[in-house]
PDB file of N, CA and C in Angstrom:
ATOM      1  N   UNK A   1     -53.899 -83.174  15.055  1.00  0.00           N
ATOM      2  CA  UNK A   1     -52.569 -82.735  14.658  1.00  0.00           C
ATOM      3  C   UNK A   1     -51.528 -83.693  15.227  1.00  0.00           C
ATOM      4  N   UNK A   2     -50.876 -84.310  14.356  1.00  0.00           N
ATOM      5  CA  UNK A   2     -49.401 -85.047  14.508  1.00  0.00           C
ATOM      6  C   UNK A   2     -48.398 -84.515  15.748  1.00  0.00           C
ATOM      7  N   UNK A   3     -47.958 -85.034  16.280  1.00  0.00           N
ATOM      8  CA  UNK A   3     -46.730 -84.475  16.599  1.00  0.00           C
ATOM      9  C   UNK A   3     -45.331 -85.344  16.144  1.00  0.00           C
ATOM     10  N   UNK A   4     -44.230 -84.655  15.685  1.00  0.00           N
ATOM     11  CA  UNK A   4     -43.489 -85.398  15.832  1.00  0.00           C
ATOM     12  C   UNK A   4     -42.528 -85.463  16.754  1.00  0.00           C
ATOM     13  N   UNK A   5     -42.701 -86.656  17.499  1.00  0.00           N
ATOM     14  CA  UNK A   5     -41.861 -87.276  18.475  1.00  0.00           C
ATOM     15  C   UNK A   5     -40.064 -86.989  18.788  1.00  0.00           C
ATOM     16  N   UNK A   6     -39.785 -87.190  17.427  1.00  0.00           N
ATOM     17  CA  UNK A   6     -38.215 -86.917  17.372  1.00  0.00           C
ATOM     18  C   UNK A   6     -38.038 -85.343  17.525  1.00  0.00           C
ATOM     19  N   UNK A   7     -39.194 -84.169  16.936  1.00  0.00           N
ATOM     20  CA  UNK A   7     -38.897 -82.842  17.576  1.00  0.00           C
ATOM     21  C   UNK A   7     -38.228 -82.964  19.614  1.00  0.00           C
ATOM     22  N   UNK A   8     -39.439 -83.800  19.952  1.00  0.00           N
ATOM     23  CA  UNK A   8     -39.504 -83.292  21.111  1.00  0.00           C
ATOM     24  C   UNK A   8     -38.016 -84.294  22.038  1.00  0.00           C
ATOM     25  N   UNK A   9     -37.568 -85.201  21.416  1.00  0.00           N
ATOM     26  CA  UNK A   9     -36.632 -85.686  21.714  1.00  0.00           C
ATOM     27  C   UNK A   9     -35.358 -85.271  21.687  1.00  0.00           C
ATOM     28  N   UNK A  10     -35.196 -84.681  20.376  1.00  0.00           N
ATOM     29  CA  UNK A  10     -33.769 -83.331  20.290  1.00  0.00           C
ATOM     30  C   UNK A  10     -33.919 -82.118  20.938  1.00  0.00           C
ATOM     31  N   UNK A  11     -35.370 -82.255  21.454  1.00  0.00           N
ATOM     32  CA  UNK A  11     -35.354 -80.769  22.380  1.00  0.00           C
ATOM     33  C   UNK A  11     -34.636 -81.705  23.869  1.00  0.00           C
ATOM     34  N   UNK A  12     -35.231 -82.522  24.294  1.00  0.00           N
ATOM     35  CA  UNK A  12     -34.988 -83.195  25.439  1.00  0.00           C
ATOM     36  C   UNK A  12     -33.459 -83.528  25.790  1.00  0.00           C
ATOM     37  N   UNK A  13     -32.604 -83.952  24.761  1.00  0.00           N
ATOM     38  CA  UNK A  13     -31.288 -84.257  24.445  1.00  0.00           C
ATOM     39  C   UNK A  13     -30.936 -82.394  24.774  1.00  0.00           C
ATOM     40  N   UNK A  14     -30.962 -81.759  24.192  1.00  0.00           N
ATOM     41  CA  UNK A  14     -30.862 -80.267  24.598  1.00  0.00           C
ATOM     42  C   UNK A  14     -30.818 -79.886  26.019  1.00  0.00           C
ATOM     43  N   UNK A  15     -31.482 -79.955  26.695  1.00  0.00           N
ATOM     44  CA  UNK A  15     -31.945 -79.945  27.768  1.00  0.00           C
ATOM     45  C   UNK A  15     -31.262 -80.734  28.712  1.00  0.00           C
ATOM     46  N   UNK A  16     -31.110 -81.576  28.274  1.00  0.00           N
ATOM     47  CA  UNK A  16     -29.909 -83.106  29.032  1.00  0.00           C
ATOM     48  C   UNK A  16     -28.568 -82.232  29.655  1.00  0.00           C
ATOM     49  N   UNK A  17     -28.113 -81.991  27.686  1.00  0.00           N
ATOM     50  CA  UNK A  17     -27.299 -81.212  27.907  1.00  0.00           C
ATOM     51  C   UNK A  17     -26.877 -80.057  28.571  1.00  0.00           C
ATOM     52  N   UNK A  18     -27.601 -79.471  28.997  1.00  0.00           N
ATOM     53  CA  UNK A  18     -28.108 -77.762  29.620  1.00  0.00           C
ATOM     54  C   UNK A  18     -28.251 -78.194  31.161  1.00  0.00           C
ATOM     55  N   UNK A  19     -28.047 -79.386  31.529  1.00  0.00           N
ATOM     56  CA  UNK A  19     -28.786 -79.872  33.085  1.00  0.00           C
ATOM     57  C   UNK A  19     -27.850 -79.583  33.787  1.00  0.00           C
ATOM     58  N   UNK A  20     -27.587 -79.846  35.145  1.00  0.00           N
ATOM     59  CA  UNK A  20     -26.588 -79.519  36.245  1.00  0.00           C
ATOM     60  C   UNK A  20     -26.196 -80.860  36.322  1.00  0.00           C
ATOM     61  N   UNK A  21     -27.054 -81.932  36.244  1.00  0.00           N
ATOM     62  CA  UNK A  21     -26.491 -83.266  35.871  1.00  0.00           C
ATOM     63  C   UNK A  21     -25.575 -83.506  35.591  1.00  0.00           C
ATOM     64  N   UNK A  22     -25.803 -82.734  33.923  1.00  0.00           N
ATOM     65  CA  UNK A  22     -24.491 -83.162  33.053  1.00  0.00           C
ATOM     66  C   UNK A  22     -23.560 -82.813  33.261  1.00  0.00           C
ATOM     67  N   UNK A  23     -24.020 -81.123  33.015  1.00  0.00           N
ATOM     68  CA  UNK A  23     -22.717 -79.970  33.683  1.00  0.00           C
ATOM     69  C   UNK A  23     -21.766 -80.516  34.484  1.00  0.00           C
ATOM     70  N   UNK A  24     -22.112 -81.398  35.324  1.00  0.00           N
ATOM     71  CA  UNK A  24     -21.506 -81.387  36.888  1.00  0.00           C
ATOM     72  C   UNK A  24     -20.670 -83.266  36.001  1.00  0.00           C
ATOM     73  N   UNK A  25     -21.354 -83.710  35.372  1.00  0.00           N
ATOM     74  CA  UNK A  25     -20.653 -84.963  34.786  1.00  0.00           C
ATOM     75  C   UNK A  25     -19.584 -84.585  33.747  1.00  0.00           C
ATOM     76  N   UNK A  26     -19.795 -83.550  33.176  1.00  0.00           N
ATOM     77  CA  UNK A  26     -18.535 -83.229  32.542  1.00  0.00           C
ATOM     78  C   UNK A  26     -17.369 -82.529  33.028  1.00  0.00           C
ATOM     79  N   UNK A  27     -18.444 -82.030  34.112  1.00  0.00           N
ATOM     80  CA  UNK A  27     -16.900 -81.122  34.647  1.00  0.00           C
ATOM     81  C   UNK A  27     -15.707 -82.418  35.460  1.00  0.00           C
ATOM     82  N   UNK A  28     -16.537 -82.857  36.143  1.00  0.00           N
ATOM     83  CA  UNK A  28     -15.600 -84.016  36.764  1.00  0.00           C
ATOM     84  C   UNK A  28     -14.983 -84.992  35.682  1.00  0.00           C
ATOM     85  N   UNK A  29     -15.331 -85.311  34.172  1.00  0.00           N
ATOM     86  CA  UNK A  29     -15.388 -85.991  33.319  1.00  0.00           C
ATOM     87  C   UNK A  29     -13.705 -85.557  33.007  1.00  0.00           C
ATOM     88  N   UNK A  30     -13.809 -83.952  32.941  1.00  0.00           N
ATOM     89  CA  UNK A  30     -12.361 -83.498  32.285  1.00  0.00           C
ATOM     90  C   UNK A  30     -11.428 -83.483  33.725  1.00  0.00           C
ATOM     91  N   UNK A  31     -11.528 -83.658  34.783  1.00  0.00           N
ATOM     92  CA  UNK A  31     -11.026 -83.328  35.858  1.00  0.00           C
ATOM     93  C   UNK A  31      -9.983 -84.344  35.990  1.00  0.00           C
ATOM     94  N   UNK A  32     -11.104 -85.747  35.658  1.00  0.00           N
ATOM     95  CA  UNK A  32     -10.117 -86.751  35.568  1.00  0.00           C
ATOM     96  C   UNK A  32      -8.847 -87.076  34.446  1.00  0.00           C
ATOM     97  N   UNK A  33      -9.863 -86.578  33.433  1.00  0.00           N
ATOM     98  CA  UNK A  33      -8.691 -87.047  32.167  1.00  0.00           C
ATOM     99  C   UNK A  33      -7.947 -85.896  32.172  1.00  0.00           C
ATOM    100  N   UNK A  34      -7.953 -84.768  33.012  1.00  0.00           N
ATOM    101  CA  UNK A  34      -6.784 -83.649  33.277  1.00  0.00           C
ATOM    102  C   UNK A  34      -5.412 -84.832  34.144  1.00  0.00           C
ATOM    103  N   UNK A  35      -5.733 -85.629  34.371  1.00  0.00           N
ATOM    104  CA  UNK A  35      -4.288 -86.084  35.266  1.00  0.00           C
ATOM    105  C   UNK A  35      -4.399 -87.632  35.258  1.00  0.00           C
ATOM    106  N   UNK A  36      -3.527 -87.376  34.637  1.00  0.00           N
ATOM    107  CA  UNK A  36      -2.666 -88.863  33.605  1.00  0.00           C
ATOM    108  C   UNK A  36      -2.910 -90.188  34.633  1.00  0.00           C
ATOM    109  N   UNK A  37      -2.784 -89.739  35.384  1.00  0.00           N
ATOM    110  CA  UNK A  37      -2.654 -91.488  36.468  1.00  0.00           C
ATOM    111  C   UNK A  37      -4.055 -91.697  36.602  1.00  0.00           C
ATOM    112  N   UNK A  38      -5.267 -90.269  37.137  1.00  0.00           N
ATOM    113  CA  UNK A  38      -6.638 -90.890  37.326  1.00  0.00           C
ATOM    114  C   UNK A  38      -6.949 -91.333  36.538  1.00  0.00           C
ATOM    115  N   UNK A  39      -6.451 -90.431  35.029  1.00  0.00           N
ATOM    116  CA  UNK A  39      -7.074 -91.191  33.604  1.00  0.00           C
ATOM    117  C   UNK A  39      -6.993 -92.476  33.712  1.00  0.00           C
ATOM    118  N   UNK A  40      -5.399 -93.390  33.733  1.00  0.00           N
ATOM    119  CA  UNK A  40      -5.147 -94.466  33.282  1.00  0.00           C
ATOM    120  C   UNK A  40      -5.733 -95.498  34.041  1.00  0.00           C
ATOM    121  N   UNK A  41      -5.736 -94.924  34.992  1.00  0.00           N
ATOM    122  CA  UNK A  41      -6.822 -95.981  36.890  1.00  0.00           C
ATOM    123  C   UNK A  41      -8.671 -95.919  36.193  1.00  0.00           C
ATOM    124  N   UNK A  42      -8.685 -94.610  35.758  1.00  0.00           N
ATOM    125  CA  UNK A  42     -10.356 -94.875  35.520  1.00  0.00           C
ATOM    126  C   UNK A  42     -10.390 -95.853  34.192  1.00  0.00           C
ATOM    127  N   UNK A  43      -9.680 -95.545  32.813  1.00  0.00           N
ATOM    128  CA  UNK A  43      -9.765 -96.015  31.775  1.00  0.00           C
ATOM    129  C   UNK A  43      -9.821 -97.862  31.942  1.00  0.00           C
ATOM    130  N   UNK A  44      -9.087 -98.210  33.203  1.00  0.00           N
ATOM    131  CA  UNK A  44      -8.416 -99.475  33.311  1.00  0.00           C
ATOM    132  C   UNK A  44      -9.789-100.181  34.090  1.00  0.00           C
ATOM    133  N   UNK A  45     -10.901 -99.578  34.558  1.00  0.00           N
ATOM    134  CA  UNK A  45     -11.515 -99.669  35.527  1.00  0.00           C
ATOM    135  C   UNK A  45     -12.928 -99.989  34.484  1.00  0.00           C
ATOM    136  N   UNK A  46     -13.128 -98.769  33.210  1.00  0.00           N
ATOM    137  CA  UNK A  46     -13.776 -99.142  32.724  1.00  0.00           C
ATOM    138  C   UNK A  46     -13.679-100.507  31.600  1.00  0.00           C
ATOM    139  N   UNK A  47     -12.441-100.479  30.888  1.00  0.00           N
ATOM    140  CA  UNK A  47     -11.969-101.674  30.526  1.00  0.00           C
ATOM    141  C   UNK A  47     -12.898-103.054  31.405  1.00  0.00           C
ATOM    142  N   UNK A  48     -12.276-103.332  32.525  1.00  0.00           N
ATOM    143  CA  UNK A  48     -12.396-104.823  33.755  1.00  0.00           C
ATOM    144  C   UNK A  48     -14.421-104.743  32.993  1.00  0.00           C
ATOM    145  N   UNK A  49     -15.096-103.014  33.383  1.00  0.00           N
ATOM    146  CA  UNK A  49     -16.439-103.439  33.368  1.00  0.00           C
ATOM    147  C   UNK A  49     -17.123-103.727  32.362  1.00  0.00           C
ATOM    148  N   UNK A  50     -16.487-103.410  31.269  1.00  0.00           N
ATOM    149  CA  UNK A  50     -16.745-103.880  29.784  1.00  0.00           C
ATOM    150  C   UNK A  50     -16.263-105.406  29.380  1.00  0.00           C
ATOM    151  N   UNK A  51     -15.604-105.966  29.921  1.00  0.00           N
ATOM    152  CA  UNK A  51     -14.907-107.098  29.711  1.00  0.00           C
ATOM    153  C   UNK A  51     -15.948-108.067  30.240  1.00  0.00           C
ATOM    154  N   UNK A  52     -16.320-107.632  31.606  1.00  0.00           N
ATOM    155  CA  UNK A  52     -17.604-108.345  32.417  1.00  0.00           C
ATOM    156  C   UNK A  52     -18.573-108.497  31.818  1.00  0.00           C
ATOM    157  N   UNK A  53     -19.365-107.170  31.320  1.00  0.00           N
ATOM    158  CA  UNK A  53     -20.794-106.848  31.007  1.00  0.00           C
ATOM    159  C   UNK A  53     -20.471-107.780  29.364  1.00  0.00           C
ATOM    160  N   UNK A  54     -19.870-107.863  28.718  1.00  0.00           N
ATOM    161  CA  UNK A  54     -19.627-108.276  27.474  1.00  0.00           C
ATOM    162  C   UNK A  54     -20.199-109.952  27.511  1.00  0.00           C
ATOM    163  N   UNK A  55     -18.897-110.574  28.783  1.00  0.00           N
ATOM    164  CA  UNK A  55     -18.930-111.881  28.639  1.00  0.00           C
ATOM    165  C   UNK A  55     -20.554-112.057  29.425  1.00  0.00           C
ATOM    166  N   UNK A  56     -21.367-111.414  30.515  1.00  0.00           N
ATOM    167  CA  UNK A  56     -22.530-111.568  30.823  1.00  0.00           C
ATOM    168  C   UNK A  56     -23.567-111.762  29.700  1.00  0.00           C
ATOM    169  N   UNK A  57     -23.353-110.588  29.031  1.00  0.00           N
ATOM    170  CA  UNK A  57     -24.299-110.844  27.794  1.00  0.00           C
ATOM    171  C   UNK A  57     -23.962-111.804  26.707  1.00  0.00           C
ATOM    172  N   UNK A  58     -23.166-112.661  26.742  1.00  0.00           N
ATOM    173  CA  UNK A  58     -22.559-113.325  25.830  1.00  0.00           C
ATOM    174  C   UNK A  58     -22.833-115.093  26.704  1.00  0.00           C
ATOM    175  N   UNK A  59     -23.726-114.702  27.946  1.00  0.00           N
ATOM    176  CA  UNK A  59     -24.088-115.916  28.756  1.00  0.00           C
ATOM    177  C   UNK A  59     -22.753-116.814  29.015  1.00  0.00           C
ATOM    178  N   UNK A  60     -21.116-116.193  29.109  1.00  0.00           N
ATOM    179  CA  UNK A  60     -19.863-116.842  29.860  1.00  0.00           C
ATOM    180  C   UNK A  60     -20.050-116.852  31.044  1.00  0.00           C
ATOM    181  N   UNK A  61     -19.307-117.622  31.793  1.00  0.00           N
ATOM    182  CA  UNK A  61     -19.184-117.568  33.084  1.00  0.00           C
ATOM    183  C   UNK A  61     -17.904-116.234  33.484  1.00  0.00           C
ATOM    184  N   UNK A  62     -18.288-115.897  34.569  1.00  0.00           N
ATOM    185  CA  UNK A  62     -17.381-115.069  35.233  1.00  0.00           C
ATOM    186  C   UNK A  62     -16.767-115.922  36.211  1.00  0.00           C
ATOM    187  N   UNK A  63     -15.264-115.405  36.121  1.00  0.00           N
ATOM    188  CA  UNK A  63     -14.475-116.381  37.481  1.00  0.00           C
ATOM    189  C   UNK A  63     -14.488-115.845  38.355  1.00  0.00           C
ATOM    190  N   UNK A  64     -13.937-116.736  39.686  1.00  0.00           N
ATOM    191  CA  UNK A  64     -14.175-115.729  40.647  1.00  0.00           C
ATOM    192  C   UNK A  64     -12.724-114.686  40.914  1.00  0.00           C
ATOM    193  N   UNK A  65     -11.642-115.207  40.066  1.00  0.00           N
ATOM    194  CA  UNK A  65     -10.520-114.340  40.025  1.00  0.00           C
ATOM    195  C   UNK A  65     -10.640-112.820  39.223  1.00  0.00           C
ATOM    196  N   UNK A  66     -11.886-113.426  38.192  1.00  0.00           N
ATOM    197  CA  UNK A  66     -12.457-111.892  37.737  1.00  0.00           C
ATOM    198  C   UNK A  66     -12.913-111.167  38.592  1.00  0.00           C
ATOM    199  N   UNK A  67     -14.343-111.995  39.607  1.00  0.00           N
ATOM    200  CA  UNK A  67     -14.963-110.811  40.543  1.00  0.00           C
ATOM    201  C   UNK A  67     -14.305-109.914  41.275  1.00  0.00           C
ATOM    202  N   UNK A  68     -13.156-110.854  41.804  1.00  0.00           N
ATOM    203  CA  UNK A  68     -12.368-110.618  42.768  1.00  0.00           C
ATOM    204  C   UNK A  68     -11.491-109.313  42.353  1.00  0.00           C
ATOM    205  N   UNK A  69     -11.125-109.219  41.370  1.00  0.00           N
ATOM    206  CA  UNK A  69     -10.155-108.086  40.302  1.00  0.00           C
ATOM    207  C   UNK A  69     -11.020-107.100  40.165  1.00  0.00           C
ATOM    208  N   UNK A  70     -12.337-106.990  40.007  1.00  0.00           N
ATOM    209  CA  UNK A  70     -13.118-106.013  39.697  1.00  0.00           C
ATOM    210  C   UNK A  70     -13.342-105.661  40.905  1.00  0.00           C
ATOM    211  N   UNK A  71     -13.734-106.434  41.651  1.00  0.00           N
ATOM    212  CA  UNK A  71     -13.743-105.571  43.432  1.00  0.00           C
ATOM    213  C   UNK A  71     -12.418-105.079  43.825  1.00  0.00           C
ATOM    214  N   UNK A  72     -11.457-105.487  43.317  1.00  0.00           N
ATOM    215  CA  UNK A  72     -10.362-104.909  44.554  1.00  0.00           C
ATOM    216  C   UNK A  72     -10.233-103.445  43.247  1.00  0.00           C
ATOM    217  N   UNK A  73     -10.618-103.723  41.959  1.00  0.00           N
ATOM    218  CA  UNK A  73     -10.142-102.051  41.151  1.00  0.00           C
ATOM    219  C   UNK A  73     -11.499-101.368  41.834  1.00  0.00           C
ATOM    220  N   UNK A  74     -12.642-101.453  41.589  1.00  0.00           N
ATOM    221  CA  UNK A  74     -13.179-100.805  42.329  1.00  0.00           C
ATOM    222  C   UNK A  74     -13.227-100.007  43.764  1.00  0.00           C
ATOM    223  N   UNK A  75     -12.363-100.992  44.761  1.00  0.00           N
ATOM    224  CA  UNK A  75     -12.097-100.256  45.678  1.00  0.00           C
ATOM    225  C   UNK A  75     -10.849 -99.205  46.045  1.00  0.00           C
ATOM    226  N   UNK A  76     -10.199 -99.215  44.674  1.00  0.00           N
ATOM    227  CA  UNK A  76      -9.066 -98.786  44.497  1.00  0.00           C
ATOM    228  C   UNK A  76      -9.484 -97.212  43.743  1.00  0.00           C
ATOM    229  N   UNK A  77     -10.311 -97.324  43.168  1.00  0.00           N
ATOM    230  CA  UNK A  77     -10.918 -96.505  41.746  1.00  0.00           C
ATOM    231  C   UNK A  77     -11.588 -95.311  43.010  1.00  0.00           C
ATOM    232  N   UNK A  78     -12.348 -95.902  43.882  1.00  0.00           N
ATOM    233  CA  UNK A  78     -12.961 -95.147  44.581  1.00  0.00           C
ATOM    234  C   UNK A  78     -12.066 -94.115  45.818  1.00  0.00           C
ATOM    235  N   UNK A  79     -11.247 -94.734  45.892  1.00  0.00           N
ATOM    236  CA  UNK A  79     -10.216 -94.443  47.095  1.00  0.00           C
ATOM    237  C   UNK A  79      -9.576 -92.421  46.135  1.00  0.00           C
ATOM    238  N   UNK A  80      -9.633 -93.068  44.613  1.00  0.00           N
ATOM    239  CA  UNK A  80      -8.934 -91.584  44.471  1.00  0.00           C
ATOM    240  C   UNK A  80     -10.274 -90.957  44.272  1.00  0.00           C
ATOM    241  N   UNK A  81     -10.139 -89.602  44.931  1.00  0.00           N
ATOM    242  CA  UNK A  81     -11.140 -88.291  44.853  1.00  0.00           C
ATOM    243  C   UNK A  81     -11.750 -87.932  43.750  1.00  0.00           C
ATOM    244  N   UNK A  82     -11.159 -87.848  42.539  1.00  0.00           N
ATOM    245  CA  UNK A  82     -11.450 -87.307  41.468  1.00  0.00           C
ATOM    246  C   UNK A  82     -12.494 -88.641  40.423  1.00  0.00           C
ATOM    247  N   UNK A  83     -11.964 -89.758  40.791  1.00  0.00           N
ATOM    248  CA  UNK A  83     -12.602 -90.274  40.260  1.00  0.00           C
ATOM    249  C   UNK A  83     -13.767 -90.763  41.090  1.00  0.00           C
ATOM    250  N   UNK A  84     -13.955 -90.681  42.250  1.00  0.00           N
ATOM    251  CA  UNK A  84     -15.444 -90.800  43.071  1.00  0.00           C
ATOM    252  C   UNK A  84     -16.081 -90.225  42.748  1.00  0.00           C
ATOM    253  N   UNK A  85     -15.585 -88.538  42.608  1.00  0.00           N
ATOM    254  CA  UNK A  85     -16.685 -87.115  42.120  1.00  0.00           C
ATOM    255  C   UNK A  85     -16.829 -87.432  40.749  1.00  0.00           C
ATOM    256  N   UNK A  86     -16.125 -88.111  39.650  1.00  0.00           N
ATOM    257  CA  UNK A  86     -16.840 -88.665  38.607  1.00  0.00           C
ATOM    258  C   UNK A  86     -17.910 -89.640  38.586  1.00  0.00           C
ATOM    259  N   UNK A  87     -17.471 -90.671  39.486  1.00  0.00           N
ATOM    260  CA  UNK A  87     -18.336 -91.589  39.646  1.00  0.00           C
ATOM    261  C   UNK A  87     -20.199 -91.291  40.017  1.00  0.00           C
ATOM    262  N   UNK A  88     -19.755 -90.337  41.183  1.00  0.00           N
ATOM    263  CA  UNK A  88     -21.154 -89.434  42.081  1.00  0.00           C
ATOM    264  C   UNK A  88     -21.792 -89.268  40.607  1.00  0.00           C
ATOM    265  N   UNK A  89     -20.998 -88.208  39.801  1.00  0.00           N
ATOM    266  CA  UNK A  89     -21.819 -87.377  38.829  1.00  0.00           C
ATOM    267  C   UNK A  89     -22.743 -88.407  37.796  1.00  0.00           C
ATOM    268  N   UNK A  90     -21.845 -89.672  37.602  1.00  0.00           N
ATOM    269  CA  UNK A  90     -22.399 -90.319  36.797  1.00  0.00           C
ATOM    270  C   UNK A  90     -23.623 -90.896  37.490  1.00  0.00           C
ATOM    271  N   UNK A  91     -23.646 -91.256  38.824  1.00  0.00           N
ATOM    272  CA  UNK A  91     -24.899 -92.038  39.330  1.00  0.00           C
ATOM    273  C   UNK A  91     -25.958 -90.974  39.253  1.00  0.00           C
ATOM    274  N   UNK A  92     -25.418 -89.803  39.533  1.00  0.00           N
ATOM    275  CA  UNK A  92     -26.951 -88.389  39.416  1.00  0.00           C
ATOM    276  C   UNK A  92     -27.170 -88.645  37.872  1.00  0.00           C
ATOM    277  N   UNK A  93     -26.510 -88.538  36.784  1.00  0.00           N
ATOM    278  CA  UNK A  93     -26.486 -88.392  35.455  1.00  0.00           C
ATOM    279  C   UNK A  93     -27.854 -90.025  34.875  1.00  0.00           C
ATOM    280  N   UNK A  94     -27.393 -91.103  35.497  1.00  0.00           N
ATOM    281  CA  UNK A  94     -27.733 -92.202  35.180  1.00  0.00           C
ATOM    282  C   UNK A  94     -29.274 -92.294  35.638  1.00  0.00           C
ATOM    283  N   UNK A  95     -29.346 -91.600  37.279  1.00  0.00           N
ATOM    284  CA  UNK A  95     -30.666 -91.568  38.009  1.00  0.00           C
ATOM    285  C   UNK A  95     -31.590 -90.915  37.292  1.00  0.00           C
ATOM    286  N   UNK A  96     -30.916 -89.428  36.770  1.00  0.00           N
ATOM    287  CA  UNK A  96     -32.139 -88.326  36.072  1.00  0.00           C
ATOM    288  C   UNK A  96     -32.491 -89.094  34.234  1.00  0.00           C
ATOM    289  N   UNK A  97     -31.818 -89.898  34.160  1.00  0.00           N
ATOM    290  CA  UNK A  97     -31.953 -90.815  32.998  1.00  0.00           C
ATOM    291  C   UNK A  97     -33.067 -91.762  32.870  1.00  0.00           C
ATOM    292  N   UNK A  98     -33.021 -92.831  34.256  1.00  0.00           N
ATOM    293  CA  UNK A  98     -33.936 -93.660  34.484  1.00  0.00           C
ATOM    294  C   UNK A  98     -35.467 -92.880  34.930  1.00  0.00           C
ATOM    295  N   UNK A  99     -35.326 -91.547  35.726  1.00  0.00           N
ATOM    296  CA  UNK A  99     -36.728 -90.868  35.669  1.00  0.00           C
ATOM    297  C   UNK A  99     -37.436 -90.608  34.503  1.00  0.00           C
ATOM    298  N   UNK A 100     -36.530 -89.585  33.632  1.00  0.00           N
ATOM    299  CA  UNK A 100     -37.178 -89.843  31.921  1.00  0.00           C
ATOM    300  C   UNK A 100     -37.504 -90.798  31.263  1.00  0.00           C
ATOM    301  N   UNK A 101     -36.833 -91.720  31.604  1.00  0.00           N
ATOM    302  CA  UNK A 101     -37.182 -93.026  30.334  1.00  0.00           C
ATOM    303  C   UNK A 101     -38.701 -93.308  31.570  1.00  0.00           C
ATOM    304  N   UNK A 102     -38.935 -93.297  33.005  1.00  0.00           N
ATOM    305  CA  UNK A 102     -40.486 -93.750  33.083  1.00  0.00           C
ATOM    306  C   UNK A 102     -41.048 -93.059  32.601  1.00  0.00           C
ATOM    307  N   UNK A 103     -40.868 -91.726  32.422  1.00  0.00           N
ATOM    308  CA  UNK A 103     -42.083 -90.678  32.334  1.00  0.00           C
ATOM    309  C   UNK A 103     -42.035 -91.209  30.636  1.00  0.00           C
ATOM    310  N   UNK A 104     -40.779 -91.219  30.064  1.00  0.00           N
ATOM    311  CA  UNK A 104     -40.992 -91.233  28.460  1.00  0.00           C
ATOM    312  C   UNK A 104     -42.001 -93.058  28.271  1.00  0.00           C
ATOM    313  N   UNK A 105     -41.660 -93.935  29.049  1.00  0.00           N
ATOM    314  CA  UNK A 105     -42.327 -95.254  29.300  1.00  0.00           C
ATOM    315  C   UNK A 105     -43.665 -95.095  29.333  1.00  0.00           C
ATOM    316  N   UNK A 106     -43.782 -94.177  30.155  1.00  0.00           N
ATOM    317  CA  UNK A 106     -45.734 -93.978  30.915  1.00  0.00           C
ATOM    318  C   UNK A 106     -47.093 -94.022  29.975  1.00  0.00           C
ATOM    319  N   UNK A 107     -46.926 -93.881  28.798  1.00  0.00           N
ATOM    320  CA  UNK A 107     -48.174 -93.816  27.821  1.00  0.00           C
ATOM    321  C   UNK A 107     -48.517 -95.414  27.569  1.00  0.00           C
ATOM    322  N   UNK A 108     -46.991 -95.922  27.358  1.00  0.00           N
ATOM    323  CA  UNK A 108     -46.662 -97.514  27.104  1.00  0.00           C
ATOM    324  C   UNK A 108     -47.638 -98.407  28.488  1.00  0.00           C
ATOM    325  N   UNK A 109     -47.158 -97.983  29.707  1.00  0.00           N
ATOM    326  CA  UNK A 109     -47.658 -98.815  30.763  1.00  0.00           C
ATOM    327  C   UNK A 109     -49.109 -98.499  30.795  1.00  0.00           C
ATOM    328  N   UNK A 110     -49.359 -97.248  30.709  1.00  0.00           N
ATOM    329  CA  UNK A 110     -50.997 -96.751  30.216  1.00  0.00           C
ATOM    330  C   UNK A 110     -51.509 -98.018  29.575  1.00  0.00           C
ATOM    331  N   UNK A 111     -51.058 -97.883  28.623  1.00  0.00           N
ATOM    332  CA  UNK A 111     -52.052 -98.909  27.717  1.00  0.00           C
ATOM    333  C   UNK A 111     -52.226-100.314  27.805  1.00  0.00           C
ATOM    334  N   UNK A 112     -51.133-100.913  28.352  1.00  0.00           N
ATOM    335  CA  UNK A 112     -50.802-102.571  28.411  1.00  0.00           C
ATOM    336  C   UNK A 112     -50.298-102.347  30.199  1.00  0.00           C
ATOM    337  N   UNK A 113     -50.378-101.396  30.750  1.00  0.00           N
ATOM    338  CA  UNK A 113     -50.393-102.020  32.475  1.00  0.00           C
ATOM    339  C   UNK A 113     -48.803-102.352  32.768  1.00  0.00           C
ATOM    340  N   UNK A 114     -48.513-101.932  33.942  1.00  0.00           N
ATOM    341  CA  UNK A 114     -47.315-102.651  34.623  1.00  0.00           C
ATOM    342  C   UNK A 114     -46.873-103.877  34.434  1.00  0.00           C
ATOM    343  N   UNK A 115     -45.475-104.259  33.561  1.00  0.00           N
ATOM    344  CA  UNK A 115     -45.738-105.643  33.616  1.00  0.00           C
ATOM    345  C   UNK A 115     -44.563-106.232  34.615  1.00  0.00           C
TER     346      UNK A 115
END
């Protein structure tokens, strides 16, 4: 008997959703965009890391007046409360992410080994 895969994946996405993970990533998610200045500090923060990750994958160089800008918003980003407890939620959110994708990985390494 078949299974299909994508059943058990919209159950899993379900479940994502239903987690304390998330719960706890959305609640801080609206906490921030409840107040206009964390919004515009986080929005500005994700901007710098999209700008980075873009030109990385695009094999540019990064300057060091970029690094330097992304470290000092970062240490700025972190300094307000609301957006740390976003930040926290996202690293739990990101961690319980990378556990699934091994376990969802594991049949793969089964067969062809650790590479």
């Amino acid at each position: 008997m078949a299974v299909n895969v994508h059943d058990a994946a919209y159950a899993l996405e379900k479940a994502i959703r239903q987690s304390d993970e998330y719960t706890q990533l959305q609640q801080m998610y609206n906490v921030v965009n409840a107040d206009p200045a964390a919004k515009n500090m986080f929005d500005n923060f994700r901007q710098i890391q999209m700008n980075l990750q873009q030109k990385q994958m695009m094999g540019q160089d990064i300057s060091e007046e970029e690094v330097q800008q992304a470290q000092s918003t970062v240490a700025l980003v972190q300094q307000n409360e609301k957006i740390a407890g976003l930040m926290q939620a996202e690293q739990r959110m990101s961690q319980a992410i990378g556990e699934l994708n091994q376990i969802i990985m594991k049949p793969l390494e089964d067969l062809y080994g650790k590479l």
